[in-house]
Protein backbone atom coordinates (compact mmCIF):
# COMPACT_ATOMS: atom_id res chain seq x y z
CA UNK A 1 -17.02 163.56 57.84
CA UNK A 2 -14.37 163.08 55.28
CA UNK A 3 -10.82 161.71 56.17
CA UNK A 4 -8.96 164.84 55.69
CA UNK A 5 -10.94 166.07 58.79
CA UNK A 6 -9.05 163.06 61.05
CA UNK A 7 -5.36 164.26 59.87
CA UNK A 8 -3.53 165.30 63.05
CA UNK A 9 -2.23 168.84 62.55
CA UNK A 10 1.26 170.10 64.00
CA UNK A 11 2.61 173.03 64.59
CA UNK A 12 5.51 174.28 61.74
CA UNK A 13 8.79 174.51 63.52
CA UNK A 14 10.62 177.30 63.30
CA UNK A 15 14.09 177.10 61.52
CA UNK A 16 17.49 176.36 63.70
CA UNK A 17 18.65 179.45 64.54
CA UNK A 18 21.97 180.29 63.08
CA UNK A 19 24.96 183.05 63.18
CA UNK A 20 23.65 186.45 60.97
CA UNK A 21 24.91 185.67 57.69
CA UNK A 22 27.60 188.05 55.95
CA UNK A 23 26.20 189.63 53.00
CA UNK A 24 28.72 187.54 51.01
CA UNK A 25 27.23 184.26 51.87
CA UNK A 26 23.72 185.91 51.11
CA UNK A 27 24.60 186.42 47.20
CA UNK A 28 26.67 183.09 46.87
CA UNK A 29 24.79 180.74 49.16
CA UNK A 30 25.88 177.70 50.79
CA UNK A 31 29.51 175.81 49.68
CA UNK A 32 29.97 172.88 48.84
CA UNK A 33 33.23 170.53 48.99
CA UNK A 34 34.64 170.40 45.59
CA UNK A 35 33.66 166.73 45.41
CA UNK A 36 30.02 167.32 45.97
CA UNK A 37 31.03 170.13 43.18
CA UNK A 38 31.95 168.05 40.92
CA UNK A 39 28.92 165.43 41.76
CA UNK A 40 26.88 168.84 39.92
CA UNK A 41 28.93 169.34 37.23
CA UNK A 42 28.41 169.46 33.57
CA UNK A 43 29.73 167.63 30.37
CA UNK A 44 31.12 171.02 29.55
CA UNK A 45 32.36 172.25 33.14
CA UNK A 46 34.33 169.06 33.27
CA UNK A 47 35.81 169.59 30.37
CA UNK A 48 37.18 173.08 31.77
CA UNK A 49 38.23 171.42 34.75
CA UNK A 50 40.49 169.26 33.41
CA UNK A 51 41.94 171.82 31.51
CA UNK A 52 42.08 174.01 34.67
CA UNK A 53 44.09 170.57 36.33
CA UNK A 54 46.22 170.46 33.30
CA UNK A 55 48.12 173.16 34.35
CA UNK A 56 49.55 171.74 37.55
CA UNK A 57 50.70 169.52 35.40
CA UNK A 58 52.94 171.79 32.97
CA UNK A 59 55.15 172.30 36.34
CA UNK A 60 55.91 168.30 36.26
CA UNK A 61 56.04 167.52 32.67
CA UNK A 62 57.75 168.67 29.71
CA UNK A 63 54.95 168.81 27.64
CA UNK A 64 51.08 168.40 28.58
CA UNK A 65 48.50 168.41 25.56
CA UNK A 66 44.98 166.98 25.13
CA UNK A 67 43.59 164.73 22.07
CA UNK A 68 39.83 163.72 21.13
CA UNK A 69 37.51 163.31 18.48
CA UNK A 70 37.03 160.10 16.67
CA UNK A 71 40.65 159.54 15.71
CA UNK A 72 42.82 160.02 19.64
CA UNK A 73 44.11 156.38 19.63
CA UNK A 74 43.03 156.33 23.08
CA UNK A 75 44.40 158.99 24.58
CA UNK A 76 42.75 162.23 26.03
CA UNK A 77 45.43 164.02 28.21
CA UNK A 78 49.04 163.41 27.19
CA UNK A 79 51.83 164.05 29.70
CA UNK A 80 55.30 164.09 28.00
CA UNK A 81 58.50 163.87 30.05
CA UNK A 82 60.85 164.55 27.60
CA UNK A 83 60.99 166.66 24.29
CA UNK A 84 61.03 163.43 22.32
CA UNK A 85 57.17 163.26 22.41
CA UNK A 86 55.75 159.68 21.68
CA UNK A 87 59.35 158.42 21.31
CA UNK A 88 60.15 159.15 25.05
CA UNK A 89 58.81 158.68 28.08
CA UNK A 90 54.69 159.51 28.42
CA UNK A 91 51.47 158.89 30.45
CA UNK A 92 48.05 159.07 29.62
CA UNK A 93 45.21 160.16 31.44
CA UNK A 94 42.11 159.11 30.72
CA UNK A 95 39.24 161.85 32.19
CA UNK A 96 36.59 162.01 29.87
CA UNK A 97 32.86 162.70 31.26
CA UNK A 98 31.61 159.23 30.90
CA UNK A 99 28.11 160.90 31.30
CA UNK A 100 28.64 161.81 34.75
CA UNK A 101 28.75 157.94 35.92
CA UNK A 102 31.18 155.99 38.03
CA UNK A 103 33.45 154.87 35.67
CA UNK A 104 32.30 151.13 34.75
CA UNK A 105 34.79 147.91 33.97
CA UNK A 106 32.91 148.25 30.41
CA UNK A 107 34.20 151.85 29.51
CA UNK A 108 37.59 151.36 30.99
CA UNK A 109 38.37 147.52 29.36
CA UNK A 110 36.58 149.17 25.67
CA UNK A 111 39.45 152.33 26.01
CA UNK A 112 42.31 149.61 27.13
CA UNK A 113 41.56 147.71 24.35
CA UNK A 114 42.03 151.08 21.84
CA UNK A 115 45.35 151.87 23.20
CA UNK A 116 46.82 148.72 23.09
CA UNK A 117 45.19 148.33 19.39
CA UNK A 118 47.12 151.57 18.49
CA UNK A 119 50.29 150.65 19.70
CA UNK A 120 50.17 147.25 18.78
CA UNK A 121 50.03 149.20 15.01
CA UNK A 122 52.62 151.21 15.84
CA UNK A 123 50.77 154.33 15.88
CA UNK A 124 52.28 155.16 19.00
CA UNK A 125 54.41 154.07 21.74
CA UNK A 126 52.83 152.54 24.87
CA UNK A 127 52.68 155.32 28.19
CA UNK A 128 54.54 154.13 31.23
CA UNK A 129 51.75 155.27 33.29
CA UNK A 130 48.02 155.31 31.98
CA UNK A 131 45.41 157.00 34.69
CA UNK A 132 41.52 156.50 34.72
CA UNK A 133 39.23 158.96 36.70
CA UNK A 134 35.95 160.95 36.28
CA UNK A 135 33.78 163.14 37.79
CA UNK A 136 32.28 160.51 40.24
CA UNK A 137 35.38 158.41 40.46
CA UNK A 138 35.91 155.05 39.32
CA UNK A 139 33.08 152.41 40.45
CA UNK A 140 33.73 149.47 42.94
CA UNK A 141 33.91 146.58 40.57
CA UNK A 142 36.80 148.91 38.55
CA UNK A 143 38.66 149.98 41.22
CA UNK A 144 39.07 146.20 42.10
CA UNK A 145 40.00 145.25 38.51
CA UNK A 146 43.08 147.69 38.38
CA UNK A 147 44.28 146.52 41.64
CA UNK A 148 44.22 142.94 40.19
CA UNK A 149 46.63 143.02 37.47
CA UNK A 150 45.78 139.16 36.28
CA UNK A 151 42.05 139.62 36.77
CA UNK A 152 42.17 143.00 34.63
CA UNK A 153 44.04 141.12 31.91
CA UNK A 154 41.48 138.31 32.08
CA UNK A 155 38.60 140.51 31.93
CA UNK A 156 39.91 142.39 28.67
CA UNK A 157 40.42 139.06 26.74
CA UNK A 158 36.73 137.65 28.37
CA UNK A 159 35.08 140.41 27.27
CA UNK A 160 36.63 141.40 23.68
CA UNK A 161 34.19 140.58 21.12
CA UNK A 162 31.68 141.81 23.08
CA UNK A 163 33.50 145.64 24.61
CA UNK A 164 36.27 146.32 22.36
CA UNK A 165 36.38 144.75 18.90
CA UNK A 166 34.14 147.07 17.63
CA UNK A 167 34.46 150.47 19.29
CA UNK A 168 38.19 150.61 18.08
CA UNK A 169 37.56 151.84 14.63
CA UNK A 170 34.83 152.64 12.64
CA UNK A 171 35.86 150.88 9.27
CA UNK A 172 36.43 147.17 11.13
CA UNK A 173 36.03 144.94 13.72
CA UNK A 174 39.53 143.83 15.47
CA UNK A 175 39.96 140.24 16.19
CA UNK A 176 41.60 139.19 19.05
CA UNK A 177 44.36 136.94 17.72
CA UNK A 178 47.10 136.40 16.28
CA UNK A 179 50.45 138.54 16.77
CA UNK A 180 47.95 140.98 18.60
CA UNK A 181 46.85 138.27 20.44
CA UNK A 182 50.28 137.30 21.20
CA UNK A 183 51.13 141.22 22.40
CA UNK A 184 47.88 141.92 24.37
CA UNK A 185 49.24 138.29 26.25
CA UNK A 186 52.68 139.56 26.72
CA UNK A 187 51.64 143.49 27.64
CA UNK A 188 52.10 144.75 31.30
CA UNK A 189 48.83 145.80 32.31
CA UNK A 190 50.14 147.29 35.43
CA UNK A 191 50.50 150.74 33.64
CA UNK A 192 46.81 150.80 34.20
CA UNK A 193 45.94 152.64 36.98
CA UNK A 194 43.20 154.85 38.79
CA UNK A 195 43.88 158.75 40.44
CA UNK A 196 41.33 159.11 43.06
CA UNK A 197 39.08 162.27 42.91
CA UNK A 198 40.01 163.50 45.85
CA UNK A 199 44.46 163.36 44.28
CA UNK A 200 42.89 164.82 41.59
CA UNK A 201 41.25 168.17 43.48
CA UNK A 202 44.19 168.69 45.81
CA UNK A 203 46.44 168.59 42.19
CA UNK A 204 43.53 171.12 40.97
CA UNK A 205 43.71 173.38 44.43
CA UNK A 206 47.89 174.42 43.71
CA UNK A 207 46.44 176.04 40.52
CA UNK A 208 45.55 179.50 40.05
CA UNK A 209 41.79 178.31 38.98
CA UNK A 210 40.64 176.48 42.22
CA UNK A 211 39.00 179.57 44.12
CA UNK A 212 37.51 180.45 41.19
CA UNK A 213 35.73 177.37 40.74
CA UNK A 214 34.87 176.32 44.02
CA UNK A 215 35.05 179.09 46.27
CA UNK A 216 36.43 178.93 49.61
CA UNK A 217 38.44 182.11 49.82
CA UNK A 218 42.02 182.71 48.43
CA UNK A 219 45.05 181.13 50.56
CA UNK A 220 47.02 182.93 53.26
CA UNK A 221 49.36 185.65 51.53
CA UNK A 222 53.00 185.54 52.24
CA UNK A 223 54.39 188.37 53.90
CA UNK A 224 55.38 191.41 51.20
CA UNK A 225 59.00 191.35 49.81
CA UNK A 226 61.22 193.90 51.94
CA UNK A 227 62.88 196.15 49.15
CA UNK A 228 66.70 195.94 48.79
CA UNK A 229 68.65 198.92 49.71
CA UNK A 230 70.17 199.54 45.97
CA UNK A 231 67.21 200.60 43.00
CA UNK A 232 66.58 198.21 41.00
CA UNK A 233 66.19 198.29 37.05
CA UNK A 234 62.57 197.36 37.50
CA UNK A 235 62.24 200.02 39.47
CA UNK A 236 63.45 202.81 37.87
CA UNK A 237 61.00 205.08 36.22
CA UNK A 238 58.75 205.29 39.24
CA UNK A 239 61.77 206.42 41.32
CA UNK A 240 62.34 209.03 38.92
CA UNK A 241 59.11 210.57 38.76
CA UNK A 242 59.10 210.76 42.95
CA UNK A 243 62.44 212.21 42.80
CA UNK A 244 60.99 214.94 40.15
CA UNK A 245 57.87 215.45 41.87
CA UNK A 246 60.13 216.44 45.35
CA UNK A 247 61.71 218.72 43.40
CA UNK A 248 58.77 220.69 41.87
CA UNK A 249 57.40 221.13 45.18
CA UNK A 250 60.75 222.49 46.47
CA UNK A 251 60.83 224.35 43.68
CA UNK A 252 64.41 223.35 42.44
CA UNK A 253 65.65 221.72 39.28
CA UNK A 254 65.92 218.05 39.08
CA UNK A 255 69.67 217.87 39.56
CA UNK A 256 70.11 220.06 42.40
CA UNK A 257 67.31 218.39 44.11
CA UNK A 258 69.64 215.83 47.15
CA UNK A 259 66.86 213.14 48.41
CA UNK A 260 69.64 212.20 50.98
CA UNK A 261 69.50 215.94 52.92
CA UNK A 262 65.55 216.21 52.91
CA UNK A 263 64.71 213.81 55.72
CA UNK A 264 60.97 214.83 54.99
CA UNK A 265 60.97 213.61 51.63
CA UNK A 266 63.53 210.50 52.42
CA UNK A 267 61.33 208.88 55.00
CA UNK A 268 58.37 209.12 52.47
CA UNK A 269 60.92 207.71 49.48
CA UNK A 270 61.08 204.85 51.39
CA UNK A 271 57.19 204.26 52.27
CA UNK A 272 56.90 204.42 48.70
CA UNK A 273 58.98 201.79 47.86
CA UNK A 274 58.12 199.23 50.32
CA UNK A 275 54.39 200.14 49.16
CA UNK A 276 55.65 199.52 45.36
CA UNK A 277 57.32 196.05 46.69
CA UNK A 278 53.77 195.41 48.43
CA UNK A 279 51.72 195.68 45.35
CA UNK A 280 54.99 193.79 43.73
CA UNK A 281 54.31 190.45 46.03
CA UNK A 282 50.68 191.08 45.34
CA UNK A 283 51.62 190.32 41.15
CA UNK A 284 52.99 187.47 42.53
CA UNK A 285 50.77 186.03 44.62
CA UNK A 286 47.88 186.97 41.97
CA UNK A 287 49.98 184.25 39.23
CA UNK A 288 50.04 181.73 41.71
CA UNK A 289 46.43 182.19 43.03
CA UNK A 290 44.05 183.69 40.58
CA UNK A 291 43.34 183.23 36.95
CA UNK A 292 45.72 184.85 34.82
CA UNK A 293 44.30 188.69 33.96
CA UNK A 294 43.06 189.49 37.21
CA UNK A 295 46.12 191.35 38.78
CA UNK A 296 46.12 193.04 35.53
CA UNK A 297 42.42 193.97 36.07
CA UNK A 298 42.98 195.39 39.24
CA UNK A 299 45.55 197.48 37.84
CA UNK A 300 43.04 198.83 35.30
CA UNK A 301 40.24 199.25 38.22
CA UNK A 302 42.74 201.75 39.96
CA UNK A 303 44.01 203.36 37.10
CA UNK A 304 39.96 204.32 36.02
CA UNK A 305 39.53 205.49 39.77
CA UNK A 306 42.70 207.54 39.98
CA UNK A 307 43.12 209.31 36.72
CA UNK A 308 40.78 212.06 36.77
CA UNK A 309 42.23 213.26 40.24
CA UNK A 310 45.97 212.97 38.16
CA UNK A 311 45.07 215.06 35.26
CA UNK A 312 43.31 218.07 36.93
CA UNK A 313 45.71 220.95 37.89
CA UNK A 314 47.63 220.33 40.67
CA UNK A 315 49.70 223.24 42.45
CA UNK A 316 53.08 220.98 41.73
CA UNK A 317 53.92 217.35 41.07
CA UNK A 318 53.98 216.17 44.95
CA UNK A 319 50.53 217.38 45.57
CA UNK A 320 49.79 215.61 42.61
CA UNK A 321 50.86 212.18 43.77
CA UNK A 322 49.34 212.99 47.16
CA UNK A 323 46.23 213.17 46.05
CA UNK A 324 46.01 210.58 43.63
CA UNK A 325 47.65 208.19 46.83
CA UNK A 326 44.58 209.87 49.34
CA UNK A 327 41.99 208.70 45.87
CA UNK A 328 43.82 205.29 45.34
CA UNK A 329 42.42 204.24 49.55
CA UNK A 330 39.14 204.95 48.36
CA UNK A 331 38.84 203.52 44.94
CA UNK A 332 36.42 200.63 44.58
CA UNK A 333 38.01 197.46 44.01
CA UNK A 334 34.96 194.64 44.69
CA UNK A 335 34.86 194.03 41.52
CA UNK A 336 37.83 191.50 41.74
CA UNK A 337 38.37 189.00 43.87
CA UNK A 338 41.43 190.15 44.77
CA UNK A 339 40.33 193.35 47.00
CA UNK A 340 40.07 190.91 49.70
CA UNK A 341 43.41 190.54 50.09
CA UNK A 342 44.50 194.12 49.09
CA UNK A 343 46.03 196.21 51.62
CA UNK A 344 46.30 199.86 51.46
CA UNK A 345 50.37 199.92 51.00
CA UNK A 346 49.13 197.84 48.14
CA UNK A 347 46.76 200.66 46.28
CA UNK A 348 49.57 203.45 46.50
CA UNK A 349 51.81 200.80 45.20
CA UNK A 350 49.78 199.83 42.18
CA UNK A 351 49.38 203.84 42.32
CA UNK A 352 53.86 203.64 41.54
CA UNK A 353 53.55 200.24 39.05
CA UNK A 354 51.40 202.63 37.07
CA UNK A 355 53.66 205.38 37.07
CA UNK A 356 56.38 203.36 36.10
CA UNK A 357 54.99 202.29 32.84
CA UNK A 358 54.36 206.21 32.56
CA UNK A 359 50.42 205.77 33.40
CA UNK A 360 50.34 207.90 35.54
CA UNK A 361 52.83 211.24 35.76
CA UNK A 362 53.35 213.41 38.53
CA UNK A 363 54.69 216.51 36.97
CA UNK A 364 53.41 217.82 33.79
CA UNK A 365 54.66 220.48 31.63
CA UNK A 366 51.22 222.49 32.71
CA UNK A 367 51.49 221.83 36.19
């Protein structure tokens, strides 16, 4: 008998049953948190990441740019509060891969030592604030270090020769002593600090890039702006093209046409408008939410549904715009991740948006 004949068998079990899935979470799977995210993430993804993050920070500082290559001092993101650049006040943040490790006392004592080399030569002027993190945070033993200003100090002069003398510059080995001894002695190290991962996401989530990345679903949308009771200049052209379409279907010229004495036409005036105010707070919440071009694409998705039903012949220009509104409900839209918070007020009033960049015209010289 051989052994494989004494293995016990079992019975499979069957798998936990769970909800029915929606079809969405068929094609995209399971989500994770953005920190497991980022536990996955690539040299290169990380690198669009922090770019993504960067641009929460354009709303705090006057100027936010990134450096690298052989020659950045030191420096990878540079936060500017003032127009003065290195002259004023800055901070530094240091987010480089660091090949997807916990960021080590090594790595962040060898990029110390560059920046304080560089100022030291008067390259540039020393940050007020300087921030480590990475895609797996900063390790135990560093964390501890930058929460022990003396003991970080220590550790930088300990380990010189062997961390940072030579990974300053290619063309020389930097000595500490000296007047740079002297500086590094009399520096305040307590500009050296660490952002957590988790600061670092929620800074990443008030951009318009975070759904994008890791999913989730957009935020709540804020209610849609009311529009005032006078017409606005931004408003103009599509206002004039519903007043000439009422009066092609009442057969009357333009300026003998009186919105205010057709009650019919006035109550749909103003469904139009709070429809083109909709799709107005949907621009808005699009900046704030999405990546910048996808309002814009949704614009272009209903234009290519609607435009063949606006250029066939039409009895007048109101039955025009009617049917262009009754094609605009059913125009696909899944294509951007914006349908899903699209409401139909918000179709006919990218339907008006269009028409007032002249898009889209309701009466045409051929009818």
């Amino acid at each position: 008998m051989h052994d494989v004949d004494k293995l016990k068998t079992y019975a499979f079990p069957e798998p936990e049953k769970k909800a029915i899935s929606s079809g969405l979470k068929s094609i995209i799977g399971k989500q994770y948190a953005p920190k497991q995210h980022l536990l996955l993430i690539t040299a290169d993804d990380w690198e669009e990441f922090v770019v993504e993050w960067g641009a929460f920070q354009k709303d705090t500082y006057h100027l936010v740019t990134r450096l690298g290559g052989a020659y950045d001092k030191g420096i990878d993101v540079a936060c500017f509060l003032t127009d003065n650049g290195f002259q004023g006040e800055w901070h530094n943040f240091q987010c480089k891969y660091y090949k997807g490790d916990p960021l080590t006392p090594r790595t962040a004592v060898s990029e110390i030592g560059k920046i304080l080399w560089h100022v030291h030569s008067g390259e540039i002027t020393a940050p007020s604030e300087y921030y480590f993190f990475a895609p797996k945070d900063c390790g135990p033993s560093l964390k501890k270090l930058l929460l022990n200003i003396p003991d970080l100090k220590n550790e930088l002069i300990r380990r010189w020769d062997d961390w940072c003398s030579k990974t300053i510059t290619s063309t020389q080995a930097i000595s500490l002593d000296g007047d740079f001894e002297t500086f590094v002695n009399a520096f305040d190290f307590r500009i050296f600090k660490y952002k957590p991962l988790d600061e670092v996401i929620e800074e990443h989530r008030k951009t318009p890039y975070f759904t994008n990345r890791f999913g989730g679903g957009l935020p709540d949308r804020p209610p849609a702006q009311t529009p005032p009771n006078e017409i606005m200049n931004s408003e103009t052209r599509y206002v004039a093209q519903l007043h000439e379409a009422y009066a092609d279907h009442r057969k009357k010229p333009i300026n003998e046409f009186d919105l205010e004495k057709d009650q019919d036409f006035k109550a749909h005036f103003d469904r139009q408008r709070e429809s083109f105010y909709s799709a107005e707070s949907l621009r808005t919440f699009a900046r704030d939410s999405v990546p910048q071009g996808t309002y814009e694409a949704l614009q272009n998705e209903m234009y290519d549904g609607v435009v063949d039903t606006a250029e066939v012949a039409h009895p007048d220009g109101y039955q025009r715009l009617t049917e262009v509104l009754k094609e605009s409900k059913s125009t696909p839209l899944d294509s951007n991740e914006l349908v899903h918070v699209t409401r139909v007020k918000d179709r006919f009033g990218i339907c008006h948006q269009l028409a007032n960049e002249n898009k889209l015209i309701w009466v045409k010289k051929d009818g």
